[in-house]
N, C-alpha and C. Protein backbone atom coordinates (compact mmCIF):
# COMPACT_ATOMS: atom_id res chain seq x y z
N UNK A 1 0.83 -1.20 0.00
CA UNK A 1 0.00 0.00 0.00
C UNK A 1 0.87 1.26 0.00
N UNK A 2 1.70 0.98 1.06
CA UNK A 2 2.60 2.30 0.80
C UNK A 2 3.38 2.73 -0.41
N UNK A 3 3.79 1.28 -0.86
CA UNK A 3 4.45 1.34 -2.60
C UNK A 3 3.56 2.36 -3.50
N UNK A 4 2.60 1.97 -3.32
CA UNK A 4 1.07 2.41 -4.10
C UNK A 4 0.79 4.17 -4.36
N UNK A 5 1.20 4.42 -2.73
CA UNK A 5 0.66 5.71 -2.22
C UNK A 5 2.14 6.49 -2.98
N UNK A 6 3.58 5.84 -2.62
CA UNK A 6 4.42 6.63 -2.88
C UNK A 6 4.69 7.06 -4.74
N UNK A 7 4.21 6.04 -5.47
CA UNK A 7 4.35 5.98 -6.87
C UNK A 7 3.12 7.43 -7.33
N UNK A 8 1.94 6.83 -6.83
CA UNK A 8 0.90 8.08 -6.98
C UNK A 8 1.43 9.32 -6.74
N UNK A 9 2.07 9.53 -5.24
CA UNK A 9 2.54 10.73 -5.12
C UNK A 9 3.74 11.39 -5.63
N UNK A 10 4.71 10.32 -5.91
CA UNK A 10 5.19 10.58 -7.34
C UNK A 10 5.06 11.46 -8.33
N UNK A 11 4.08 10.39 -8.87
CA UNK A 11 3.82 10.95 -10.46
C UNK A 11 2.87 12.20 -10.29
N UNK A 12 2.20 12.57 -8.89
CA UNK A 12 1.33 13.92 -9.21
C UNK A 12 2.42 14.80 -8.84
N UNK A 13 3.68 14.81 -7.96
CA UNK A 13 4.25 15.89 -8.09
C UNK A 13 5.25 16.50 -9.00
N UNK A 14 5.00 15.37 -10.53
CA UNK A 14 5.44 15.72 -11.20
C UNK A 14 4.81 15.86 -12.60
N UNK A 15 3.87 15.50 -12.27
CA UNK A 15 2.65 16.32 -13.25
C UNK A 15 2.87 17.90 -13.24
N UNK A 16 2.57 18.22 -11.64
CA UNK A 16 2.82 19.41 -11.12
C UNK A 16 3.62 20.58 -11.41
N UNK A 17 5.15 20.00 -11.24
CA UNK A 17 6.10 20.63 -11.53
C UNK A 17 6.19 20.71 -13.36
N UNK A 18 5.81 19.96 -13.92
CA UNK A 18 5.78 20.11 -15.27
C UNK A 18 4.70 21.08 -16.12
N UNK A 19 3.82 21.63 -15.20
CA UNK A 19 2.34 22.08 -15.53
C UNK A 19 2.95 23.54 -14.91
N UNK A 20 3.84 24.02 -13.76
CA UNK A 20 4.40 25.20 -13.04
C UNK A 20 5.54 25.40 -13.13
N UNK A 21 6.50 24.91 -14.54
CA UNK A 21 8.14 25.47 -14.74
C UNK A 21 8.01 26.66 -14.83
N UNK A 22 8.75 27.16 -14.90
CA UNK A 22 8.81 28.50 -15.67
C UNK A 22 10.59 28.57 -16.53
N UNK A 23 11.04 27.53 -16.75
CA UNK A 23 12.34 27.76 -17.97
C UNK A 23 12.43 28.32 -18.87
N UNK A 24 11.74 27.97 -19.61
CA UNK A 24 11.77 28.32 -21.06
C UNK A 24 10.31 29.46 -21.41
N UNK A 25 11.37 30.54 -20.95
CA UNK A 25 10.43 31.95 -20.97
C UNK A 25 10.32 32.04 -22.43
N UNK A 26 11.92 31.83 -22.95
CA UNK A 26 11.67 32.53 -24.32
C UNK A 26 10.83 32.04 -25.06
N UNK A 27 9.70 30.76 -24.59
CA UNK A 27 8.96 30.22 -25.70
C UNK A 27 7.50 30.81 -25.74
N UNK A 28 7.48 31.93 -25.29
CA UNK A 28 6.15 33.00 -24.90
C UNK A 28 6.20 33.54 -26.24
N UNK A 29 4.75 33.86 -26.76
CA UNK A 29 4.40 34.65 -27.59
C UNK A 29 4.86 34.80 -29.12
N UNK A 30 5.19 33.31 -29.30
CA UNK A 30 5.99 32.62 -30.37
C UNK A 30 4.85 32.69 -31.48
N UNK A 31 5.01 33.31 -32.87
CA UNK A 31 4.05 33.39 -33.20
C UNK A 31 3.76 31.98 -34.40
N UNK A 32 2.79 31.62 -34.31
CA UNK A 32 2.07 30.66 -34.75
C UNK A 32 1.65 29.50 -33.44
N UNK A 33 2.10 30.11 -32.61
CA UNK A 33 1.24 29.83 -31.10
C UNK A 33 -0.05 29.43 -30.41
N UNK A 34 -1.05 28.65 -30.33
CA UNK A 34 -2.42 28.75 -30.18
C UNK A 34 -2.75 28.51 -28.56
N UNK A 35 -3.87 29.18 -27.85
CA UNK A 35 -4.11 28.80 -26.74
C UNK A 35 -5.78 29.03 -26.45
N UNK A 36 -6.24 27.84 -25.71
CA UNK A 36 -7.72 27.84 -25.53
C UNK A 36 -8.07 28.70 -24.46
N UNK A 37 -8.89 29.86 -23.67
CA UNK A 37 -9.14 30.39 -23.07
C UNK A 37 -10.53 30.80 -22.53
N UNK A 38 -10.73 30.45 -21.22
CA UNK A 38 -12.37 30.65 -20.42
C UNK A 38 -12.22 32.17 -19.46
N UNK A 39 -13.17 32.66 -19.86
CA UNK A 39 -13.56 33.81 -19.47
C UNK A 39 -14.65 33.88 -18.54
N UNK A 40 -14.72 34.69 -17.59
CA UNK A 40 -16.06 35.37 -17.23
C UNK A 40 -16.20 36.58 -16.40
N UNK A 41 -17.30 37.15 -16.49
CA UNK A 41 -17.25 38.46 -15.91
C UNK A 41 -18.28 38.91 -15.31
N UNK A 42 -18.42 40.37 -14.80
CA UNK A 42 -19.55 41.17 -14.80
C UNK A 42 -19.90 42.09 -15.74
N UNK A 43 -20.91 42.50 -16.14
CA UNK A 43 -21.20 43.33 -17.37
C UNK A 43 -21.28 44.54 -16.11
N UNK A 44 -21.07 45.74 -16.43
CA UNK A 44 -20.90 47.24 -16.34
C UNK A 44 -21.80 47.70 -14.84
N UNK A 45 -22.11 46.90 -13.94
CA UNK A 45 -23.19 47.43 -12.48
C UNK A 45 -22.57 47.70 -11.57
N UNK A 46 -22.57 48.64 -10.79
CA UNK A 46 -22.53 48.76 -9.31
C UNK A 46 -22.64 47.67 -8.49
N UNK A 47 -21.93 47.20 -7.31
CA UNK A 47 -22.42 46.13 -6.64
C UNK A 47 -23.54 46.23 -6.05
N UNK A 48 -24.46 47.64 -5.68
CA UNK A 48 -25.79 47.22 -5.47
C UNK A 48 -26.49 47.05 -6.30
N UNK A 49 -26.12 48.14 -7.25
CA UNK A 49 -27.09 46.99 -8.39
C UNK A 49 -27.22 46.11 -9.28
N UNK A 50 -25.96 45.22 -8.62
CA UNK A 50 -25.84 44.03 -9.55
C UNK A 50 -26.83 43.14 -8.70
N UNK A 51 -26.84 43.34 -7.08
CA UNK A 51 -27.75 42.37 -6.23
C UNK A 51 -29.15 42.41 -6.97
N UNK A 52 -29.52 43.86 -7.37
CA UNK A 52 -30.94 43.82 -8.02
C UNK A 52 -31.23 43.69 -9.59
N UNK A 53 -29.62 43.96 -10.42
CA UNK A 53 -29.94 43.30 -11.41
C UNK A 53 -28.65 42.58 -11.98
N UNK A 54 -28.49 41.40 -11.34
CA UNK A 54 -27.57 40.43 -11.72
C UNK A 54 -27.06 40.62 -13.47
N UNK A 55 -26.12 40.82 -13.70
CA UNK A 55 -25.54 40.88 -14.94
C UNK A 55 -23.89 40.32 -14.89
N UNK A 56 -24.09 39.25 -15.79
CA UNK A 56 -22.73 38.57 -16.48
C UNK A 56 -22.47 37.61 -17.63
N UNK A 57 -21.44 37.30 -17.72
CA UNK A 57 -20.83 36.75 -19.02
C UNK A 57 -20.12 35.85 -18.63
N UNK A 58 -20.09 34.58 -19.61
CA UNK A 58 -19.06 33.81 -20.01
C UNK A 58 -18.97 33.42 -21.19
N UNK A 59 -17.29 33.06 -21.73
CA UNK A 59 -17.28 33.15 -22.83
C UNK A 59 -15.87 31.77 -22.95
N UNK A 60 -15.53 30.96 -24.05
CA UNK A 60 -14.67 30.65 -25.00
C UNK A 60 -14.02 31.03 -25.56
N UNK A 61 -12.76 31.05 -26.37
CA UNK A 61 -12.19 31.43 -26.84
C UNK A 61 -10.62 30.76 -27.69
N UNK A 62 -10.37 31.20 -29.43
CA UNK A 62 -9.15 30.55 -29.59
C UNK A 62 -8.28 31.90 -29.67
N UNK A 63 -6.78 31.93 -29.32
CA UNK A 63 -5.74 33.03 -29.58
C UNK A 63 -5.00 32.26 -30.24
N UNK A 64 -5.11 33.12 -31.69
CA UNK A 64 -3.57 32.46 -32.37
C UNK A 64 -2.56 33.74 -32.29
N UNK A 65 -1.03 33.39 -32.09
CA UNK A 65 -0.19 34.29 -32.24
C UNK A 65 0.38 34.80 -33.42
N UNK A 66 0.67 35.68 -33.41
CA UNK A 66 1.39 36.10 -35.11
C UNK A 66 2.56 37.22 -34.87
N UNK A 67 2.90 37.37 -35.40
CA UNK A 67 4.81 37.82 -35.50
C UNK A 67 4.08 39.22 -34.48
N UNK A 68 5.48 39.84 -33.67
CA UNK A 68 5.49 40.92 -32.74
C UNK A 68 4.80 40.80 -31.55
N UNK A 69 4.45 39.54 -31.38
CA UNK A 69 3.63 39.31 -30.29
C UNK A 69 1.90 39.44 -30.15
N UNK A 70 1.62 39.91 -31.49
CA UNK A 70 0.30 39.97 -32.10
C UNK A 70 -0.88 39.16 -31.74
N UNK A 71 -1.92 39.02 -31.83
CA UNK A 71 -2.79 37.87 -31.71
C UNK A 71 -4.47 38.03 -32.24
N UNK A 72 -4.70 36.92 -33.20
CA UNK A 72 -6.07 36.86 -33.56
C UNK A 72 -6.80 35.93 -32.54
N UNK A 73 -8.07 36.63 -32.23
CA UNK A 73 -8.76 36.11 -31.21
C UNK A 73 -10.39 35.65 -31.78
N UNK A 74 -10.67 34.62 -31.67
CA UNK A 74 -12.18 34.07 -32.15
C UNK A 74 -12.55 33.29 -31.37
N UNK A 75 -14.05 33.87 -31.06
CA UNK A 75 -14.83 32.73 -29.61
C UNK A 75 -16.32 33.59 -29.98
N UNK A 76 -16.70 33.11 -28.37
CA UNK A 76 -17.97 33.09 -28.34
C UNK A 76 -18.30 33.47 -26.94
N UNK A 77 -19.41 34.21 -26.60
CA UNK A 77 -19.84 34.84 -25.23
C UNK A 77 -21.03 34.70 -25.40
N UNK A 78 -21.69 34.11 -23.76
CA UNK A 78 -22.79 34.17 -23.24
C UNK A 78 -23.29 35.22 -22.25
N UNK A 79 -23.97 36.08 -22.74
CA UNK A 79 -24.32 37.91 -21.87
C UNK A 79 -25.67 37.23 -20.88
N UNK A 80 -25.57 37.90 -19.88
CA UNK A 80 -27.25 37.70 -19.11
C UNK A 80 -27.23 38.80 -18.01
N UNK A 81 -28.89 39.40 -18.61
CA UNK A 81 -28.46 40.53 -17.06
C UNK A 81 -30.03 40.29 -17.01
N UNK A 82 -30.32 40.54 -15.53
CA UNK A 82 -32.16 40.55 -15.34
C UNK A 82 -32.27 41.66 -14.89
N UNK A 83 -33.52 42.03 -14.93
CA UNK A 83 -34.19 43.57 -14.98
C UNK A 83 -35.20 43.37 -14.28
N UNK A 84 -35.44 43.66 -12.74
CA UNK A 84 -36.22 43.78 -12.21
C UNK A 84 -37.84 44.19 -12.67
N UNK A 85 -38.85 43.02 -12.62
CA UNK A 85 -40.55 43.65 -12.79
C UNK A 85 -41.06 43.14 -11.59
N UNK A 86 -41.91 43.99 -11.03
CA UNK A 86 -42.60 44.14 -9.33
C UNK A 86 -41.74 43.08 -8.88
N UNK A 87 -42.25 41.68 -8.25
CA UNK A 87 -41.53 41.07 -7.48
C UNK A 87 -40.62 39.95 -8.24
N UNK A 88 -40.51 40.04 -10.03
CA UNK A 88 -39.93 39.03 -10.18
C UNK A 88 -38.42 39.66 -11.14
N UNK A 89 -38.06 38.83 -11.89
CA UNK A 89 -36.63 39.61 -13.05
C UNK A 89 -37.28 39.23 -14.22
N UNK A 90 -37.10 40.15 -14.91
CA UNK A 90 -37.04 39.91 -16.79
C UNK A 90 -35.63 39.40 -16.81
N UNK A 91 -34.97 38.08 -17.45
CA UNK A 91 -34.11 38.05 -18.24
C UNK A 91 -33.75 38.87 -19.51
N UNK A 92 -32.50 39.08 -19.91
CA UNK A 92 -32.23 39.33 -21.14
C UNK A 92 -30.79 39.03 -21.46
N UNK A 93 -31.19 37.81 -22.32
CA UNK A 93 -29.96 36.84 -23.16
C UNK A 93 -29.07 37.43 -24.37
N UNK A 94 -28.18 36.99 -24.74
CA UNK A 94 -27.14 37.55 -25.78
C UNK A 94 -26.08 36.40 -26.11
N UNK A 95 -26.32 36.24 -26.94
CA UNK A 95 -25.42 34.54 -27.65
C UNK A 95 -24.50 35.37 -28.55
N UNK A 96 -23.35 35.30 -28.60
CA UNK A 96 -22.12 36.29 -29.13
C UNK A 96 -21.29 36.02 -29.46
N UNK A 97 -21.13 35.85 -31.18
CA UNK A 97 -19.53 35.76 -31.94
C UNK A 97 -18.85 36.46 -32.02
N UNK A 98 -17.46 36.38 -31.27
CA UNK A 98 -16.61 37.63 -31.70
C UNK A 98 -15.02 37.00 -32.71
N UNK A 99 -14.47 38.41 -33.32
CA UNK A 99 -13.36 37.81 -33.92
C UNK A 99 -12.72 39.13 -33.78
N UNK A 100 -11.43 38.84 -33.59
CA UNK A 100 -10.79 40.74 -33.37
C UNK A 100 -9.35 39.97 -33.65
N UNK A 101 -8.61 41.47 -33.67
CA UNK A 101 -7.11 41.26 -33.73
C UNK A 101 -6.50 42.06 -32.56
N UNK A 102 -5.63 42.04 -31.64
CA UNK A 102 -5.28 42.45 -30.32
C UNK A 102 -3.75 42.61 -30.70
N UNK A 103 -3.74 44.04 -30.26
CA UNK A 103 -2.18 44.36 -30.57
C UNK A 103 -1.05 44.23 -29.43
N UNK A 104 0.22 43.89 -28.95
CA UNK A 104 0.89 43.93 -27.71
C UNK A 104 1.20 45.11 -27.68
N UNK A 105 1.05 45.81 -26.28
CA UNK A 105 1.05 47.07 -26.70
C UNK A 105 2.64 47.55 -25.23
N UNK A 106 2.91 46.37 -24.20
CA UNK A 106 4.10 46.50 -23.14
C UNK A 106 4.36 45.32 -22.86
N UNK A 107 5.44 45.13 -22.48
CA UNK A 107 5.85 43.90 -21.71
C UNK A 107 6.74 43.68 -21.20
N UNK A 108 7.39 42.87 -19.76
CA UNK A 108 8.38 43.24 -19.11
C UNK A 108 9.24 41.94 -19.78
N UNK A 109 10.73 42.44 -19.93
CA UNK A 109 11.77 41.68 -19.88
C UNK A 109 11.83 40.01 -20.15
N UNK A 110 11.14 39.64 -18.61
CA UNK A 110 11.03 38.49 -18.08
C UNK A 110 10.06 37.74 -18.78
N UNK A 111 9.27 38.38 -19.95
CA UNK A 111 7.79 37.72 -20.62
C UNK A 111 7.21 36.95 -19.59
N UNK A 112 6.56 37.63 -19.00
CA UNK A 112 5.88 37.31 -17.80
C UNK A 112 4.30 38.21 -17.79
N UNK A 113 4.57 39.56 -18.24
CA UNK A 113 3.14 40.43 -17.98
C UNK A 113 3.43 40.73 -19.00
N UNK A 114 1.88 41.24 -20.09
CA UNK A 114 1.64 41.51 -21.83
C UNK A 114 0.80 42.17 -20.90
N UNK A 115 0.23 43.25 -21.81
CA UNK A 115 -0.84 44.55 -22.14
C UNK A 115 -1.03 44.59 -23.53
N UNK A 116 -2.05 44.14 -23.74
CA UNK A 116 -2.49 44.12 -25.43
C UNK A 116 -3.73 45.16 -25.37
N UNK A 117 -4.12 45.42 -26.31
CA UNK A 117 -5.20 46.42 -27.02
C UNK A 117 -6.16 45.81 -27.83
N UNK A 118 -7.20 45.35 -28.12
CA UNK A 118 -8.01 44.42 -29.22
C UNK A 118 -9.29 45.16 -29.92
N UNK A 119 -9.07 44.87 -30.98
CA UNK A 119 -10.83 45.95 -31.68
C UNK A 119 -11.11 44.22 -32.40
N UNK A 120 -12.45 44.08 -31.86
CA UNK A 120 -13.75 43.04 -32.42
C UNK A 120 -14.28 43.02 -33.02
N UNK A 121 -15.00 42.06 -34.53
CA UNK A 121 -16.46 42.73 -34.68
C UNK A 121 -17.25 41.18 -33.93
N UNK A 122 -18.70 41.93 -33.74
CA UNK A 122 -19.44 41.23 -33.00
C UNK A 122 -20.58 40.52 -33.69
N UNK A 123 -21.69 39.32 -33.40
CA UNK A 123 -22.73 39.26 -34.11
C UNK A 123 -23.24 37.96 -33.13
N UNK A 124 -24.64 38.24 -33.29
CA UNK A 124 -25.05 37.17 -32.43
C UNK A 124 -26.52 37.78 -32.50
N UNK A 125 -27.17 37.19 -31.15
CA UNK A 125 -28.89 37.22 -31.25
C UNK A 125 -29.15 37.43 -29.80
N UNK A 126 -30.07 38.31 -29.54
CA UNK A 126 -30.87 39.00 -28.24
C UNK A 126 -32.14 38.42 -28.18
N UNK A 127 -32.25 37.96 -27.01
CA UNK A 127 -33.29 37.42 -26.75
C UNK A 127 -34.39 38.16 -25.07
N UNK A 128 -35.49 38.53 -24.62
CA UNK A 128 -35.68 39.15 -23.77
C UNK A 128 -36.77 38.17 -23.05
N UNK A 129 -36.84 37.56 -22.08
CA UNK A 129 -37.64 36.93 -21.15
C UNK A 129 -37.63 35.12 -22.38
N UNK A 130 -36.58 35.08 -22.99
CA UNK A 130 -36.49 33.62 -23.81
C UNK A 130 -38.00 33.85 -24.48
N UNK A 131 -37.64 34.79 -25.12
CA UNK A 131 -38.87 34.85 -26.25
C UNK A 131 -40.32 34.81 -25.68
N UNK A 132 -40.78 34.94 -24.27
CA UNK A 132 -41.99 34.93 -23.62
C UNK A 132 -42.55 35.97 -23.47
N UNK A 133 -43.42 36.44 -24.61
CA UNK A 133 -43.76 38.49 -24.67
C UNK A 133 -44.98 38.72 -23.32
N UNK A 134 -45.84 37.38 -22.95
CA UNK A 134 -46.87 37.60 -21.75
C UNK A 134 -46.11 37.42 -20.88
N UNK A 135 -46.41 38.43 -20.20
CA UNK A 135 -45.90 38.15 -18.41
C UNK A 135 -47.11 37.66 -17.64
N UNK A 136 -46.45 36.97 -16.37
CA UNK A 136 -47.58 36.12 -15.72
C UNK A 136 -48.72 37.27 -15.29
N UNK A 137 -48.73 38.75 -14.98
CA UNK A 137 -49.85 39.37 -14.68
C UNK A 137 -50.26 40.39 -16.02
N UNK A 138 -50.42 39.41 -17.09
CA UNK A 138 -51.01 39.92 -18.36
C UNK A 138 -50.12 40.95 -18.74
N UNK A 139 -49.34 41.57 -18.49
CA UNK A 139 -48.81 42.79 -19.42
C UNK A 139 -47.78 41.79 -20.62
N UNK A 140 -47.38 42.65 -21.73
CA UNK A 140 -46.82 42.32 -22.58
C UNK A 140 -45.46 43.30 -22.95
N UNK A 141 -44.32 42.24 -23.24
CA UNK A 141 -43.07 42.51 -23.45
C UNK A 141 -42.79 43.63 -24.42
N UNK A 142 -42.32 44.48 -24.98
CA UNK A 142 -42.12 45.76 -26.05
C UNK A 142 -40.78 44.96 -26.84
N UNK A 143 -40.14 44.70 -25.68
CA UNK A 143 -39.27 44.02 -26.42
C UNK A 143 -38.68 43.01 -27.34
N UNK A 144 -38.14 43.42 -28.48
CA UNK A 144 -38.04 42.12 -29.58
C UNK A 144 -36.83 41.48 -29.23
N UNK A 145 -37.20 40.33 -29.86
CA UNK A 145 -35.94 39.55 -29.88
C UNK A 145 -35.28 39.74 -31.33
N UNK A 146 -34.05 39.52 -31.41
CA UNK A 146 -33.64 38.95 -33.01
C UNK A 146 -31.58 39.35 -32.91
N UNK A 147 -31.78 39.81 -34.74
CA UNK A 147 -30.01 39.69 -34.67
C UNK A 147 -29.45 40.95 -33.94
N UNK A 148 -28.00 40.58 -33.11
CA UNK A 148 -27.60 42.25 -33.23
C UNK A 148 -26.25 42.00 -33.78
N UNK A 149 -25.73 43.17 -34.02
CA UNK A 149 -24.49 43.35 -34.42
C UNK A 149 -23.95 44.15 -33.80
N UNK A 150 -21.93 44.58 -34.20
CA UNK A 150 -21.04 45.64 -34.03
C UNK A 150 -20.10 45.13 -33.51
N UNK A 151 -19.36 45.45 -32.58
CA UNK A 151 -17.74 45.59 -31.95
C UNK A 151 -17.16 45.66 -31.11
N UNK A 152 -16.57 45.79 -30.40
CA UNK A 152 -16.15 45.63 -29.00
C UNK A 152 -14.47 46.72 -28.96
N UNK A 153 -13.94 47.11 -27.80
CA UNK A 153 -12.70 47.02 -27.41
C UNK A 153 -12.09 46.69 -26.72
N UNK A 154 -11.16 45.99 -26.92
CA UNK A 154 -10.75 45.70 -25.36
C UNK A 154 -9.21 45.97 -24.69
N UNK A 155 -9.23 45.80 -23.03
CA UNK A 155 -7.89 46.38 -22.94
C UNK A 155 -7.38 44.72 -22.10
N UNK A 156 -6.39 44.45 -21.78
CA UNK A 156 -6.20 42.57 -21.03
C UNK A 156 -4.72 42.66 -20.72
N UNK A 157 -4.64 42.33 -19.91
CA UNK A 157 -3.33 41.92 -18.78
C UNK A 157 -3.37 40.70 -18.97
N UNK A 158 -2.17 40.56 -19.52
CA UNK A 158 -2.03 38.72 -19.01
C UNK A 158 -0.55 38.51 -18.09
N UNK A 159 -0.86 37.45 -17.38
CA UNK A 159 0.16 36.74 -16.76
C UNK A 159 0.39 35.51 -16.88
N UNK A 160 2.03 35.14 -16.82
CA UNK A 160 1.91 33.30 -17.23
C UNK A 160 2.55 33.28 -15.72
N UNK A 161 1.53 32.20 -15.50
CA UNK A 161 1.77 31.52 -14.09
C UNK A 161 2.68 30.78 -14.29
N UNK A 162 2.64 29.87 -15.46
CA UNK A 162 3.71 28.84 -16.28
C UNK A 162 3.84 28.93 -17.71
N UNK A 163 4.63 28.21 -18.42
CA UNK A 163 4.48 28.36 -19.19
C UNK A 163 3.55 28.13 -20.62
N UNK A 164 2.77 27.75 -20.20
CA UNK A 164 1.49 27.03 -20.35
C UNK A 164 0.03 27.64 -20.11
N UNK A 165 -0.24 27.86 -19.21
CA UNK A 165 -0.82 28.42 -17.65
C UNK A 165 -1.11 30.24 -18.01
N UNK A 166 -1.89 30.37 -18.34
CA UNK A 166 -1.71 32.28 -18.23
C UNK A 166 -3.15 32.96 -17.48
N UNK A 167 -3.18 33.56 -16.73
CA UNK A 167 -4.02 34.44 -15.77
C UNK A 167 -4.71 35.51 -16.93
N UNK A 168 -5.76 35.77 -16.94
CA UNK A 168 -5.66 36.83 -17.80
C UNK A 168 -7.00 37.77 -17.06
N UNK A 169 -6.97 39.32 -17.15
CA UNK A 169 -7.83 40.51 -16.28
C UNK A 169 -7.89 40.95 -17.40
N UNK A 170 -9.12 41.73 -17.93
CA UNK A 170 -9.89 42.21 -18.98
C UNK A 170 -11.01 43.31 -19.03
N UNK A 171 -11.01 44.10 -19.63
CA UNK A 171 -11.90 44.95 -19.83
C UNK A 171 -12.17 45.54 -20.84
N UNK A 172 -13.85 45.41 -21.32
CA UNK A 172 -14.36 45.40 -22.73
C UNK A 172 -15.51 46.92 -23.08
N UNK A 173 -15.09 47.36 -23.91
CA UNK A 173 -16.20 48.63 -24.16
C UNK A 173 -16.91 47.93 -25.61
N UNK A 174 -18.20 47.00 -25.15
CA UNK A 174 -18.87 46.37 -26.56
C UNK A 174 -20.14 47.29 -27.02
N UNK A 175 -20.38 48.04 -28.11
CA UNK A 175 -21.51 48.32 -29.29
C UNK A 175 -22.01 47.76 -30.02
N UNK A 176 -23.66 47.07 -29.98
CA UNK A 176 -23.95 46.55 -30.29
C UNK A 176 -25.53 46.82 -30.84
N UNK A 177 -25.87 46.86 -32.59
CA UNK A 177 -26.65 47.80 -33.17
C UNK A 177 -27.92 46.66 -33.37
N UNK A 178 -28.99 46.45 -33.09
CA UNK A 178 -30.09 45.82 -33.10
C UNK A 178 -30.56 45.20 -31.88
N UNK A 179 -29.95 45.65 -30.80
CA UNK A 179 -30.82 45.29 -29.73
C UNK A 179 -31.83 46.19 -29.20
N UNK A 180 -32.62 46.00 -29.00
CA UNK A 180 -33.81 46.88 -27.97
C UNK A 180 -33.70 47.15 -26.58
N UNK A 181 -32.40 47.00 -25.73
CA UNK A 181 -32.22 47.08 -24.27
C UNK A 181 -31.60 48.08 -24.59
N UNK A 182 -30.20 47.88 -24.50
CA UNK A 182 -29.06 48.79 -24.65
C UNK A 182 -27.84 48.63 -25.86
N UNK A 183 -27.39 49.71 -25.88
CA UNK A 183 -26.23 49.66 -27.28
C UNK A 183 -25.05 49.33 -26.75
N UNK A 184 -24.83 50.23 -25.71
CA UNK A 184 -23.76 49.83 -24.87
C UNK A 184 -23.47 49.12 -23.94
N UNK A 185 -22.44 48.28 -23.66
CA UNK A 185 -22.28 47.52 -22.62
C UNK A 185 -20.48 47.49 -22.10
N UNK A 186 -20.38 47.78 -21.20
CA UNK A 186 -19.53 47.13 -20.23
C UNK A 186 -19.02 46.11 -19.48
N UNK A 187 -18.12 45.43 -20.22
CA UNK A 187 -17.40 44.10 -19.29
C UNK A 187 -15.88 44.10 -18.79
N UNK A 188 -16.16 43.25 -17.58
CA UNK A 188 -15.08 43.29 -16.61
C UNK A 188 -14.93 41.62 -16.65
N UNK A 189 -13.70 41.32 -16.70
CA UNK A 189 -13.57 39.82 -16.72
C UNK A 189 -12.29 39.40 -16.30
N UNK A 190 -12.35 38.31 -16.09
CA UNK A 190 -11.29 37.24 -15.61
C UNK A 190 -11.26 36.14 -16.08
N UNK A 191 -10.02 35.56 -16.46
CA UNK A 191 -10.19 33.93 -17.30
C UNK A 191 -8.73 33.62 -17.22
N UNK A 192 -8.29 32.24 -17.78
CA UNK A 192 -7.67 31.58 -17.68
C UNK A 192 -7.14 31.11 -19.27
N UNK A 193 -6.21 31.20 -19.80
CA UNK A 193 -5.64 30.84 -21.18
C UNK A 193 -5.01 29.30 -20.73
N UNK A 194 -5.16 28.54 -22.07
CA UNK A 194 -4.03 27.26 -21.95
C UNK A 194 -3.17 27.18 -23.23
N UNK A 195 -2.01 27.54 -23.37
CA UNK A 195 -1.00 26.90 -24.37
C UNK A 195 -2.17 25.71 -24.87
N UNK A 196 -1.84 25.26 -26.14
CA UNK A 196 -1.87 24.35 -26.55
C UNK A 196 -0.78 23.44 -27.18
N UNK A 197 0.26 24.72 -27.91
CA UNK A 197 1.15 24.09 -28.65
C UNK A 197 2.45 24.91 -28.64
């Protein structure tokens, strides 16, 4: 048993150490580079009134690298914020393709912290109470559902925990032309990148 326990513990602390090197810095931001990345955030509220109207995002994402430290970015985001009616919330959904190019815009020495810059375009579909225009005390929704479009900007800190491994803090100024809520939106996010290759 102890054989057992020591081989296991073994091989996870060297899973470990292989998943948290940090050697081979110079292999950061190599371009033709790809890494999968999960996001999520808050869209643009106050913390009190996010208690009364919950708003956030999660999203997917691929980064490919390209010469200067460059990077094309293509994914997908899930928006949701509810809107308080008397005692219950209106939902309102947002299913979201984005594709942008993100420029490096600082970075220290050590390729450890990037500051990139990114312009998006956007497209996807708004949806308000999942397409349910009656509310349970007879009134009716104004709001349509259908396509919206436009763009985003964004500003993102990244950090590599490893080399592999990257932290990433984010913030998005998105415009978006066919919705019936709002045009503008605000996101604040946090996610996690993985090397792939």
């Amino acid at each position: 048993m102890k054989k057992h326990s020591f081989v296991i513990i073994t091989f996870t602390l060297f899973i470990v150490s292989t998943i948290f090197t940090n050697e081979a810095q110079a292999q950061r931001y190599l371009s033709g580079q790809k890494g999968i990345q999960f996001t999520g955030g808050l869209i643009g509220t106050s913390k009190e009134s996010f208690y009364k109207e919950p708003a956030y995002y999660v999203g997917v994402s691929l980064a490919t690298y390209t010469k200067k430290g460059n990077r094309w970015v293509v994914g997908v985001e899930y928006l949701n914020k509810e809107y308080p009616y008397k005692e219950r919330v209106i939902p309102v959904s947002k299913f979201i393709g984005d594709g942008g190019y993100y420029f490096k815009l600082l970075s220290d020495n050590r390729k450890t912290f990037f500051l990139s810059f990114g312009l998006s375009a956007s497209t996807g579909y708004e949806t308000s109470n999942w397409g349910e225009k009656l509310l349970y005390d007879g009134a009716t929704l104004r709001n349509k559902d259908g396509f919206i479009y436009g763009g985003s900007a964004t500003i993102e800190l990244e950090t590599y925990l490893s080399d592999r491994l990257v932290l990433l803090i984010n913030a998005r100024e998105r415009l978006l032309f066919g919705s019936s809520i709002e045009k503008f939106q605000t996101q604040y996010g946090i996610g996690i990148k993985y090397i792939i290759n």
